[in-house]
C-alpha atoms as a PDB file:
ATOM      1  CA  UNK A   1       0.000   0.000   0.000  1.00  0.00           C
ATOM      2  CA  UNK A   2       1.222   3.353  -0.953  1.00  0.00           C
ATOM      3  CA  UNK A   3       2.396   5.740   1.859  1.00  0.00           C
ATOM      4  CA  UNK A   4      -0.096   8.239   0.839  1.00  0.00           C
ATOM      5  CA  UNK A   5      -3.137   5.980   1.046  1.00  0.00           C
ATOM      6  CA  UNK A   6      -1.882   3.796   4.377  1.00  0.00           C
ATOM      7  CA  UNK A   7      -1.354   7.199   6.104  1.00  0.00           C
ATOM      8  CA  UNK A   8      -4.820   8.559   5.365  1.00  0.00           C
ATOM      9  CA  UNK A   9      -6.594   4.768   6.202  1.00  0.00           C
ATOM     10  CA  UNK A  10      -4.867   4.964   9.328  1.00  0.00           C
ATOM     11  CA  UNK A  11      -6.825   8.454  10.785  1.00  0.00           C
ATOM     12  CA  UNK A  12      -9.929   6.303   9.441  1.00  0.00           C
ATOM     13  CA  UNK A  13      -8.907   3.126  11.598  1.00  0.00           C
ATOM     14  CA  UNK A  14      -6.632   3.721  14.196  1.00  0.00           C
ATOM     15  CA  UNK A  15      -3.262   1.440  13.853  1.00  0.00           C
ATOM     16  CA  UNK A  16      -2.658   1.199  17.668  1.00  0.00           C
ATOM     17  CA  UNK A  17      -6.012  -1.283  17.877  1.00  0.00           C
ATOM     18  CA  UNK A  18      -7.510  -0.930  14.761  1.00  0.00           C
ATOM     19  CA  UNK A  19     -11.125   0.620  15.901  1.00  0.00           C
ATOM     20  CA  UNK A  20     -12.445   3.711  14.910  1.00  0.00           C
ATOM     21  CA  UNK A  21     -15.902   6.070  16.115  1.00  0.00           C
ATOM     22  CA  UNK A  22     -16.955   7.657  13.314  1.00  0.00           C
ATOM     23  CA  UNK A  23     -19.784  10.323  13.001  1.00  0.00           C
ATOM     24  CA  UNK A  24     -22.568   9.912  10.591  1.00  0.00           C
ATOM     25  CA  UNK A  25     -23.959  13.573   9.888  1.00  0.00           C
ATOM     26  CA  UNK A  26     -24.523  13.018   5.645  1.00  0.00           C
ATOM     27  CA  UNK A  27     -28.380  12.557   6.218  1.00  0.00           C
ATOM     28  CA  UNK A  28     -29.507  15.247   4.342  1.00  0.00           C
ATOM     29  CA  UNK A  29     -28.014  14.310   1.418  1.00  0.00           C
ATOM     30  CA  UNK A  30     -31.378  12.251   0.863  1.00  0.00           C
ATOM     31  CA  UNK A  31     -33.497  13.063   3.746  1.00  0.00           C
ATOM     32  CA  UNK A  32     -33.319  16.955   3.860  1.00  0.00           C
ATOM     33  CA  UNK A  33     -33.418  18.771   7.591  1.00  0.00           C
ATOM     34  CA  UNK A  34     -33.255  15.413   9.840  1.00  0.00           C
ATOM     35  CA  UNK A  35     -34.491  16.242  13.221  1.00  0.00           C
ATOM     36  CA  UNK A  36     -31.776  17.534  15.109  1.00  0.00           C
ATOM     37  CA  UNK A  37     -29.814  17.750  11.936  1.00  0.00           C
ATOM     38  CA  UNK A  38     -31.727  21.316  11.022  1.00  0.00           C
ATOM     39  CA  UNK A  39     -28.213  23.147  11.771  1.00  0.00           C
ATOM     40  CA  UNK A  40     -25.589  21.020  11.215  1.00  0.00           C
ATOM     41  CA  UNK A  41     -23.012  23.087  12.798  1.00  0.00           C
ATOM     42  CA  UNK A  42     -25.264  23.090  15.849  1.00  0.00           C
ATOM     43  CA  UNK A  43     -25.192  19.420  16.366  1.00  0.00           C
ATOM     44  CA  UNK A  44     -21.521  18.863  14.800  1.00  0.00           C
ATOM     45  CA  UNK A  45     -19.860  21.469  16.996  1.00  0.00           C
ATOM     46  CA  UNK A  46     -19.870  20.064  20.848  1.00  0.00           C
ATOM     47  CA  UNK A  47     -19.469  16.388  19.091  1.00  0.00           C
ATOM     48  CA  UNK A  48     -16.116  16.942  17.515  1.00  0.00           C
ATOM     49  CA  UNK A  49     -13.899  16.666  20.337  1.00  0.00           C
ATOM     50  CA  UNK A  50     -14.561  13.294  20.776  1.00  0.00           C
ATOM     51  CA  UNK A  51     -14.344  11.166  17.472  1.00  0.00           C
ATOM     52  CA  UNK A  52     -12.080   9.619  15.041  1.00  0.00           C
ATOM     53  CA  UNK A  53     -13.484  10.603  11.757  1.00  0.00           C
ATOM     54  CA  UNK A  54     -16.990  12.458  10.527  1.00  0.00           C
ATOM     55  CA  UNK A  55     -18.651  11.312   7.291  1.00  0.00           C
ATOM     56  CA  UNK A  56     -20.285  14.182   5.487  1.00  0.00           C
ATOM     57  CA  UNK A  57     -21.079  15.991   2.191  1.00  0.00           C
ATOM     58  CA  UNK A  58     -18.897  18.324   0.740  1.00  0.00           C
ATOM     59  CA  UNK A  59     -21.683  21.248   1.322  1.00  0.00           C
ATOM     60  CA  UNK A  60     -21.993  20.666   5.009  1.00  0.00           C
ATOM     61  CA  UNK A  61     -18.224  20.475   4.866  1.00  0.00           C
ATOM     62  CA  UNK A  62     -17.405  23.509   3.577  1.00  0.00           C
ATOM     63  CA  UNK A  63     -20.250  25.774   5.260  1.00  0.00           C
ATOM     64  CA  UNK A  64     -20.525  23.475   9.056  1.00  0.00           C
ATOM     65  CA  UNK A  65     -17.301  22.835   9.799  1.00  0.00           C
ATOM     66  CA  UNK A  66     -14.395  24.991  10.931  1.00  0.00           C
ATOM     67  CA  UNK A  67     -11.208  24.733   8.520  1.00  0.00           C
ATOM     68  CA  UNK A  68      -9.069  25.038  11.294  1.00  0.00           C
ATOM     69  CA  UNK A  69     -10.429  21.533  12.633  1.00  0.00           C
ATOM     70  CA  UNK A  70      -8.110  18.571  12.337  1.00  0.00           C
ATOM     71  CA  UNK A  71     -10.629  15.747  12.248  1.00  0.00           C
ATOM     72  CA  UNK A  72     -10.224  13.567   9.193  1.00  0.00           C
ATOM     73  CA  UNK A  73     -13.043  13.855   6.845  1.00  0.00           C
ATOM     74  CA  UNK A  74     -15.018  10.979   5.455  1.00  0.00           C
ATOM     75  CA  UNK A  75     -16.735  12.218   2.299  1.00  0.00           C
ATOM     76  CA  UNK A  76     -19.766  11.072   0.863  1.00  0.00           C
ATOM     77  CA  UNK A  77     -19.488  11.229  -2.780  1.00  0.00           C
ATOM     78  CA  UNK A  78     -22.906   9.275  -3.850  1.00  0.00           C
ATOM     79  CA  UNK A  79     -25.948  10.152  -4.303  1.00  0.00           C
ATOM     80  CA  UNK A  80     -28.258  12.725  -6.886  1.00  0.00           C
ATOM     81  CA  UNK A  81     -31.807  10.806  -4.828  1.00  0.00           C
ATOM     82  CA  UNK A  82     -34.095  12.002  -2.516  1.00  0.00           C
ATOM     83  CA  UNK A  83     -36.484  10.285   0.002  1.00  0.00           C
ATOM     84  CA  UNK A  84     -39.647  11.259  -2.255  1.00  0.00           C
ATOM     85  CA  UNK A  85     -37.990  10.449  -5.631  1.00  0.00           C
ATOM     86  CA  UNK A  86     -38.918   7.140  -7.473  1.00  0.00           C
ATOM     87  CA  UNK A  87     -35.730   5.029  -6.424  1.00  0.00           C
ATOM     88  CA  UNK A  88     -32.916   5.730  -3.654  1.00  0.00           C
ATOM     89  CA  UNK A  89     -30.976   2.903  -5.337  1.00  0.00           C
ATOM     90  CA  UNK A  90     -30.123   4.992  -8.251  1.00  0.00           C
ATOM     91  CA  UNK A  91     -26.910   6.903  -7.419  1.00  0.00           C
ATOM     92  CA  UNK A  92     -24.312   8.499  -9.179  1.00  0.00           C
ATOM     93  CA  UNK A  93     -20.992   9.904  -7.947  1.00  0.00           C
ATOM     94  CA  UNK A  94     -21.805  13.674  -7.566  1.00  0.00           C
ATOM     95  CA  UNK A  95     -18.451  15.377  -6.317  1.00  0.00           C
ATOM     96  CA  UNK A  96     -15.176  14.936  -8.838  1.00  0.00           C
ATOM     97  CA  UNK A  97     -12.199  13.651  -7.052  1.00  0.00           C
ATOM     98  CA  UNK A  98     -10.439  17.319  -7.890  1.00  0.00           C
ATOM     99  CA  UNK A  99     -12.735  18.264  -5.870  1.00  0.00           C
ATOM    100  CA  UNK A 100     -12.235  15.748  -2.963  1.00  0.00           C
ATOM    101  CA  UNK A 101      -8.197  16.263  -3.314  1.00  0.00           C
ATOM    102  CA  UNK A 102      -8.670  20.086  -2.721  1.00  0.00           C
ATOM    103  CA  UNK A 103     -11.595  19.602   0.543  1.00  0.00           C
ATOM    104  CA  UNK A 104      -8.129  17.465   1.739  1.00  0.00           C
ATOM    105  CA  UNK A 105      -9.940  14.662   2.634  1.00  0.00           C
ATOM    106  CA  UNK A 106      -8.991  11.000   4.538  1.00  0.00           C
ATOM    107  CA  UNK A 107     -11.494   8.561   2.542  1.00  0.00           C
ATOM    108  CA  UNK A 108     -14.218   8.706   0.135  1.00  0.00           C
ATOM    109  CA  UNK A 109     -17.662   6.815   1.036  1.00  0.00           C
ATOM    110  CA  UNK A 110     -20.670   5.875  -1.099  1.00  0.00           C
ATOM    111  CA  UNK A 111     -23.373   3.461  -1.322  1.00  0.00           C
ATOM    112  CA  UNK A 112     -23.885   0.452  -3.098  1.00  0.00           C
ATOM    113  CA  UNK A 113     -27.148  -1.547  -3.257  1.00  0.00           C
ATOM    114  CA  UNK A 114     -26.672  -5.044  -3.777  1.00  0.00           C
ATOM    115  CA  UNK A 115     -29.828  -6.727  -5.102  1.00  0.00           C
ATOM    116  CA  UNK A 116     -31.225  -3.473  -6.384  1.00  0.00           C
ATOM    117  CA  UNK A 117     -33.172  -2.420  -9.547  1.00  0.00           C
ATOM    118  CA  UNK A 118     -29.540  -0.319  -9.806  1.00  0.00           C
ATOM    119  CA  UNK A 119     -27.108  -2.748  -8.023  1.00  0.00           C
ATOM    120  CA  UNK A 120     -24.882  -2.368 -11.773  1.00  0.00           C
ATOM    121  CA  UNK A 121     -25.059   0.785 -11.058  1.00  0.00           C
ATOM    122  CA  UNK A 122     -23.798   1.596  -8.015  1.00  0.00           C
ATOM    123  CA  UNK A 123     -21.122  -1.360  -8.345  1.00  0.00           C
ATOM    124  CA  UNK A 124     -19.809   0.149 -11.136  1.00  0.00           C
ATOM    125  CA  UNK A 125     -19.295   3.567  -9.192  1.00  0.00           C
ATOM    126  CA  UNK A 126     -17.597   1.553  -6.237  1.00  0.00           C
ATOM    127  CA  UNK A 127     -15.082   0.308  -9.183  1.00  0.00           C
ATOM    128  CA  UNK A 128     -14.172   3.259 -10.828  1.00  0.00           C
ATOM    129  CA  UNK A 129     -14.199   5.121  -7.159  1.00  0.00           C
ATOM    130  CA  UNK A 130     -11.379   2.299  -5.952  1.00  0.00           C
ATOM    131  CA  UNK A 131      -9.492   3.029  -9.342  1.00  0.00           C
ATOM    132  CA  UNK A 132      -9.316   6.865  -8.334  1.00  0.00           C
ATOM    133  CA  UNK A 133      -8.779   6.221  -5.513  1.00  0.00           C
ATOM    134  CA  UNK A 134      -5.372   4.302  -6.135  1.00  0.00           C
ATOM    135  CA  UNK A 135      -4.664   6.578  -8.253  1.00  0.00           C
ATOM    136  CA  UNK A 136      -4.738   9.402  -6.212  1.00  0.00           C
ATOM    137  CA  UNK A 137      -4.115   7.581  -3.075  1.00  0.00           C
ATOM    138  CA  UNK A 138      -7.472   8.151  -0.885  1.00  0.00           C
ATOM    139  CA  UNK A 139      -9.481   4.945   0.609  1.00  0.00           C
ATOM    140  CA  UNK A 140     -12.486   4.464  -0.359  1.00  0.00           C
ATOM    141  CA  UNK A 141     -14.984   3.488   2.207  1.00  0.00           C
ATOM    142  CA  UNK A 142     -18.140   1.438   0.477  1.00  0.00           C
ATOM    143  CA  UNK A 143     -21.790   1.623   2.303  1.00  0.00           C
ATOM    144  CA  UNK A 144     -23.773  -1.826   2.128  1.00  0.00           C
ATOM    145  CA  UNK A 145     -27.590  -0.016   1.576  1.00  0.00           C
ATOM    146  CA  UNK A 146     -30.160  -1.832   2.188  1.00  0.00           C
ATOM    147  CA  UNK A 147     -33.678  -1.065   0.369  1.00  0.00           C
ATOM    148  CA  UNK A 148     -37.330  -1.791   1.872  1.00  0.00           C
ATOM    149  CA  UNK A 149     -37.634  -5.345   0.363  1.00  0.00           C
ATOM    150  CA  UNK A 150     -34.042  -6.558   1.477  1.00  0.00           C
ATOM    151  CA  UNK A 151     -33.260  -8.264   5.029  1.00  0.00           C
ATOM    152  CA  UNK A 152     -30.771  -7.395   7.241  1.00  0.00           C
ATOM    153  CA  UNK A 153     -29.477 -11.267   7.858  1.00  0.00           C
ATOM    154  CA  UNK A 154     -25.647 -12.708   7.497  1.00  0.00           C
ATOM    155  CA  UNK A 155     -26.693 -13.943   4.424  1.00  0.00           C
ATOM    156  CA  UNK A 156     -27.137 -10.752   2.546  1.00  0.00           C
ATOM    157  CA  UNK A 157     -24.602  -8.245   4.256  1.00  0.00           C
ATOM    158  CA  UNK A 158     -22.197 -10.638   3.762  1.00  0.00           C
ATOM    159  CA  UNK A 159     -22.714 -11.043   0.761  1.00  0.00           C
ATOM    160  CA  UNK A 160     -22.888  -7.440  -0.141  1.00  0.00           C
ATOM    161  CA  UNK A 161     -19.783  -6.914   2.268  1.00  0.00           C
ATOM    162  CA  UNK A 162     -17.967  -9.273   0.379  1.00  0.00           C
ATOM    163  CA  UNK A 163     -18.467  -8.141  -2.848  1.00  0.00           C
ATOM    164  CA  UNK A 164     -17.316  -4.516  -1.651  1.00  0.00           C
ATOM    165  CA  UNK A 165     -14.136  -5.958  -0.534  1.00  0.00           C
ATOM    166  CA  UNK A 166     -14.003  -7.887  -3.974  1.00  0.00           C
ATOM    167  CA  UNK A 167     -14.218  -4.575  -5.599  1.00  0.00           C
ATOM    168  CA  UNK A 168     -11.301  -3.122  -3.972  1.00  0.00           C
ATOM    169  CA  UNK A 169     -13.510  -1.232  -1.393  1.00  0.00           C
ATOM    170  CA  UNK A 170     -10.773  -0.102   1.762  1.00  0.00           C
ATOM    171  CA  UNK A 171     -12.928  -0.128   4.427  1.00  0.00           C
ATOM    172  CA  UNK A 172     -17.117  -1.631   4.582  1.00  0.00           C
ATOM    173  CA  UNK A 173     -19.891  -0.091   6.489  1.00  0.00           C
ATOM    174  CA  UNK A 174     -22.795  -2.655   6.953  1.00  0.00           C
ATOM    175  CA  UNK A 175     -25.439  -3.533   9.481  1.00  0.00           C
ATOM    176  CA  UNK A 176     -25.213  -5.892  12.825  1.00  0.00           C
ATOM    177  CA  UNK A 177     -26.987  -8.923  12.442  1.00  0.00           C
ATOM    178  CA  UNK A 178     -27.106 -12.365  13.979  1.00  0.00           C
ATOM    179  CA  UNK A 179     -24.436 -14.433  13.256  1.00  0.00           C
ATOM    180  CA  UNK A 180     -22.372 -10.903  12.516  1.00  0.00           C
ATOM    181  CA  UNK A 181     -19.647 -12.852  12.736  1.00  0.00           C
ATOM    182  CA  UNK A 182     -19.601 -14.354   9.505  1.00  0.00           C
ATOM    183  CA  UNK A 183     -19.948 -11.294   7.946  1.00  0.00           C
ATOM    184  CA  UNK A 184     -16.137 -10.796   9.196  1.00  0.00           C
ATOM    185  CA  UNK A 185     -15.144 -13.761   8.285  1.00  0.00           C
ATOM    186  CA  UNK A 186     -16.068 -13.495   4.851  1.00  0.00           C
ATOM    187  CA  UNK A 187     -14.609  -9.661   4.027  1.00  0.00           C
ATOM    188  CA  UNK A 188     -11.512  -9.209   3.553  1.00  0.00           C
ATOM    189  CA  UNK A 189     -11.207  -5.619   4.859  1.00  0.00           C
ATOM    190  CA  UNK A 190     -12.031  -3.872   8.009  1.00  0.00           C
ATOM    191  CA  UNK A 191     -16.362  -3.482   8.446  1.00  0.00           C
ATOM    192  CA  UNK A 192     -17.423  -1.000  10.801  1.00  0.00           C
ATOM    193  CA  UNK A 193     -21.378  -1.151  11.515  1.00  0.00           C
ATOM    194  CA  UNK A 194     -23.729   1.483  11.320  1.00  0.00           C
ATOM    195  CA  UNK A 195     -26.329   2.961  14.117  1.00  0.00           C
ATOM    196  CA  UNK A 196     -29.358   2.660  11.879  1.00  0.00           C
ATOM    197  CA  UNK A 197     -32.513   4.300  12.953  1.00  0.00           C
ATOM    198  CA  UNK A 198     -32.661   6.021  16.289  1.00  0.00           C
ATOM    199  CA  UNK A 199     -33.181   3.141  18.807  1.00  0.00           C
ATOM    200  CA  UNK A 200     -35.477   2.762  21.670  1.00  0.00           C
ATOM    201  CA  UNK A 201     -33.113   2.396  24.335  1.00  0.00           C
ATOM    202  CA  UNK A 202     -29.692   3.969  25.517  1.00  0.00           C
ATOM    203  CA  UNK A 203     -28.822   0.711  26.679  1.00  0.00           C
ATOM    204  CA  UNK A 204     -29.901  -0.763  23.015  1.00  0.00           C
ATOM    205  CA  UNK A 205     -27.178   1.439  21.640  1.00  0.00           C
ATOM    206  CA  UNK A 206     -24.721  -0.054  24.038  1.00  0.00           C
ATOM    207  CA  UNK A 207     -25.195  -3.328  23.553  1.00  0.00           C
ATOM    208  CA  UNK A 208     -25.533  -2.615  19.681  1.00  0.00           C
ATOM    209  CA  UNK A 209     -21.916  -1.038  19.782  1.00  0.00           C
ATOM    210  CA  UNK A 210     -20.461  -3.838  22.665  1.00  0.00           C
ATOM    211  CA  UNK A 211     -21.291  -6.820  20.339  1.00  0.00           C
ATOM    212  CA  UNK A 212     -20.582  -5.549  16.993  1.00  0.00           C
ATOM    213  CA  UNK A 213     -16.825  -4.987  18.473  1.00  0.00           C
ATOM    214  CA  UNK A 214     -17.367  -8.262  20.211  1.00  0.00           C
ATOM    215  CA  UNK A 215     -17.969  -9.852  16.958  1.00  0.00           C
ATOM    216  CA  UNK A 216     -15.009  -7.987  15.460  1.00  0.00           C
ATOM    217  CA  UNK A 217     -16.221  -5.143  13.426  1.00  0.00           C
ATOM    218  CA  UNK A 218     -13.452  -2.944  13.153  1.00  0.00           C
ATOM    219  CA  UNK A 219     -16.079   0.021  14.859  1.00  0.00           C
ATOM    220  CA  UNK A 220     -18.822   2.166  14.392  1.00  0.00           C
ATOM    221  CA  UNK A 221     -20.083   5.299  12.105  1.00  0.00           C
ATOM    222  CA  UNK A 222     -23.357   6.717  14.286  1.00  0.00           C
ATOM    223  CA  UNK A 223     -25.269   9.022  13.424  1.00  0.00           C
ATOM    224  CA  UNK A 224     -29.219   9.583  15.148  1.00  0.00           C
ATOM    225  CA  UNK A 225     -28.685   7.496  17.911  1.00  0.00           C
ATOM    226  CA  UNK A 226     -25.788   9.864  18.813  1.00  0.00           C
ATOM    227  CA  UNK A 227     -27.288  13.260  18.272  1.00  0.00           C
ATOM    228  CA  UNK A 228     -30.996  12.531  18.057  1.00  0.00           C
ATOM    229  CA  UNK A 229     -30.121  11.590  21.800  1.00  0.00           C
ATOM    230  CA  UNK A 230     -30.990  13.995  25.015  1.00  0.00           C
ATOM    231  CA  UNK A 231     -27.248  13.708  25.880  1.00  0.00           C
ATOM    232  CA  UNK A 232     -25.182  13.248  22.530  1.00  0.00           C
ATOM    233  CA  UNK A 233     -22.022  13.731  24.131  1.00  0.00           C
ATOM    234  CA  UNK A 234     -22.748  11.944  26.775  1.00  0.00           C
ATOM    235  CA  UNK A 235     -23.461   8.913  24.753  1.00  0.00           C
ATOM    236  CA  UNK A 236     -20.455   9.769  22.211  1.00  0.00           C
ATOM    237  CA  UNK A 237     -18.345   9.074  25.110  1.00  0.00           C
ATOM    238  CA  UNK A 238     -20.178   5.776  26.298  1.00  0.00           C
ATOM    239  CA  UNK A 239     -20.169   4.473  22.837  1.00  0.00           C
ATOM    240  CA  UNK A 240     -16.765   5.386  22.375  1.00  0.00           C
ATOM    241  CA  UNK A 241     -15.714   3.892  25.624  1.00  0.00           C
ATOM    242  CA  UNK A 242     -16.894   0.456  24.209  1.00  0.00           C
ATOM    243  CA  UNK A 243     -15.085   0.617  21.232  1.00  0.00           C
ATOM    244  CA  UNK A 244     -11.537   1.923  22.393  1.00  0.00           C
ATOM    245  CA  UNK A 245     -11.086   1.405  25.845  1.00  0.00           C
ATOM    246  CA  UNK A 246     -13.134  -2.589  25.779  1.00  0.00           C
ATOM    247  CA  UNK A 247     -15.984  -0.768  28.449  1.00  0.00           C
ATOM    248  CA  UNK A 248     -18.632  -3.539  28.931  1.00  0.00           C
ATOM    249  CA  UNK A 249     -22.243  -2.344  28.586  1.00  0.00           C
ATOM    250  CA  UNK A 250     -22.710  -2.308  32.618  1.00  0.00           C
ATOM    251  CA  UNK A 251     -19.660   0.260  32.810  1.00  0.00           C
ATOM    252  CA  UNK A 252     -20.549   2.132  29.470  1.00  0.00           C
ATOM    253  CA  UNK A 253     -23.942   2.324  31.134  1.00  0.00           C
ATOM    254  CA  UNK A 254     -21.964   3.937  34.566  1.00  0.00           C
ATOM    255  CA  UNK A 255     -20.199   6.097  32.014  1.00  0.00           C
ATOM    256  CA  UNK A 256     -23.329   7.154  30.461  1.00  0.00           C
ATOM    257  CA  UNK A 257     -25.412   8.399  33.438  1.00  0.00           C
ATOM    258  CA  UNK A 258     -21.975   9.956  34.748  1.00  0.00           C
ATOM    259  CA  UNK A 259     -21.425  12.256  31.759  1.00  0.00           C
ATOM    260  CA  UNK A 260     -25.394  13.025  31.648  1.00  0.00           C
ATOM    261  CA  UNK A 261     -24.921  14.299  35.020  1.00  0.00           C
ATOM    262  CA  UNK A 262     -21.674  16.628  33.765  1.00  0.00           C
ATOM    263  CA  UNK A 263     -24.174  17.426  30.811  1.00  0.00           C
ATOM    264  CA  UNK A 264     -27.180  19.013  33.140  1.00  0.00           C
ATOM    265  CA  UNK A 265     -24.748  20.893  35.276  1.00  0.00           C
ATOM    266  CA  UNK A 266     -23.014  22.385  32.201  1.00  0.00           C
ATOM    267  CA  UNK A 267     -26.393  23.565  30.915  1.00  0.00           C
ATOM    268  CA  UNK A 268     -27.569  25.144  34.146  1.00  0.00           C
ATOM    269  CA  UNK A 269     -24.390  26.648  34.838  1.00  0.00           C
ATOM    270  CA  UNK A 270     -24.615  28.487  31.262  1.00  0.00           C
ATOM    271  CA  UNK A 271     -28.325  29.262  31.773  1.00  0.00           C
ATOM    272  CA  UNK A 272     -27.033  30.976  35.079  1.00  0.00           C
ATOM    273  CA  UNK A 273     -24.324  32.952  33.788  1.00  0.00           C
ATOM    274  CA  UNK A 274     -26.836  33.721  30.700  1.00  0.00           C
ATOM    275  CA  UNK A 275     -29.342  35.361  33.241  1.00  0.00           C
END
């Protein structure tokens, strides 16, 4: 691997124990203003201290985050759909890799649906994204999307995983599923798993996050059940606790209610000084 393209995978997955915490914020690429995802900056700002890697568009890029901010940038790259068009599955890349080269990002990241009316499609864009991508020396990062009729099991993200890694994809984002552990097995690269819709329960995205790791995904990319949360730093911290420092969900849940605590006396304290 070039030195060029191993130093930029390793602010993606850290070499020391090869985890990472990334932060999902590329929502409105497809959804629009997400519930607590209105302002970007808003919700991006107090989270930043505290992750590995962020994974957003190149708009909310260049107008949400501060350029003096040293946190490497995952870049989504796919997309040109909408929530209320006729077919999410059929992407194209929309930003040039001139233009990813000069935003100075770590990795590139789109989707590919695997089973889709555009599976060719977006397969073909993972391809000639991973031939860029050598080229230029940036990882790519490929997202296993999953449409309403597909099911989440071992059976299908591994085989979408696989094919990802087949493709020359760096680095695979998929879903936790029973029997997760054969979707390691079978990739070749490093999978880290995604949050998914906000969950019912803290503890849900605890346990989520403790056996994904457990099962040996490489880490997680979060998005709503990190800041659609009460406490989003709070749980950035528990989550990340799991996945770097081996927390178990009883002491990520100690961790959790600790830094809520921190949270509320932070707020009133500000309110005070406000008044």
């Amino acid at each position: 691997m070039d030195w060029g393209m191993a130093n930029r995978l390793s602010k993606i997955i850290r070499p020391k124990n090869g985890r990472c915490v990334m932060l999902a914020v590329d929502h409105g690429y497809f959804l629009g203003p997400t519930e607590k995802l209105e302002v970007p900056q808003k919700t991006i700002q107090p989270l930043l201290p505290h992750i590995d890697s962020i994974m957003l568009t190149r708009g909310v890029l260049r107008t949400s985050l501060p350029p003096i901010s040293d946190v490497p940038i995952v870049l989504r790259v796919s997309g040109a759909t909408s929530i209320i068009g006729n077919d999410l599955s059929n992407e194209s890349i929309i930003t040039s890799f001139e233009d990813a080269i000069r935003l100075n990002v770590s990795c590139l990241a789109l989707s590919i649906f695997v089973g889709s009316k555009y599976e060719h499609q977006t397969l073909a864009n993972l391809a000639t994204l991973v031939d860029n991508g050598e080229r230029y020396g940036i990882p790519i990062l490929a997202v296993t999307a999953v449409g309403k009729e597909m099911v989440r099991d071992a059976r299908y993200l591994g085989l979408a995983s696989r094919i990802a890694g087949e493709l020359g994809a760096h680095v695979v984002k998929t879903y936790y599923c029973e029997n997760f552990e054969k979707v390691i097995e079978g990739c070749p690269v490093p999978v880290i798993i995604a949050g998914g819709k906000k969950l019912a329960k803290e503890k849900d995205v605890l346990e989520l996050t403790f056996n994904a790791i457990n099962d040996g995904a490489s880490g997680v990319d979060m998005g709503r059940n990190i800041w659609q949360s009460d406490h989003p730093v709070a749980m950035l911290k528990a989550v990340r606790s799991i996945v770097h420092q081996g927390f178990t969900i009883q002491e990520a849940s100690d961790l959790l209610v600790k830094e809520k605590k921190i949270e509320e006396i932070n707020t009133v304290v500000v309110k005070e000084n406000k008044i």
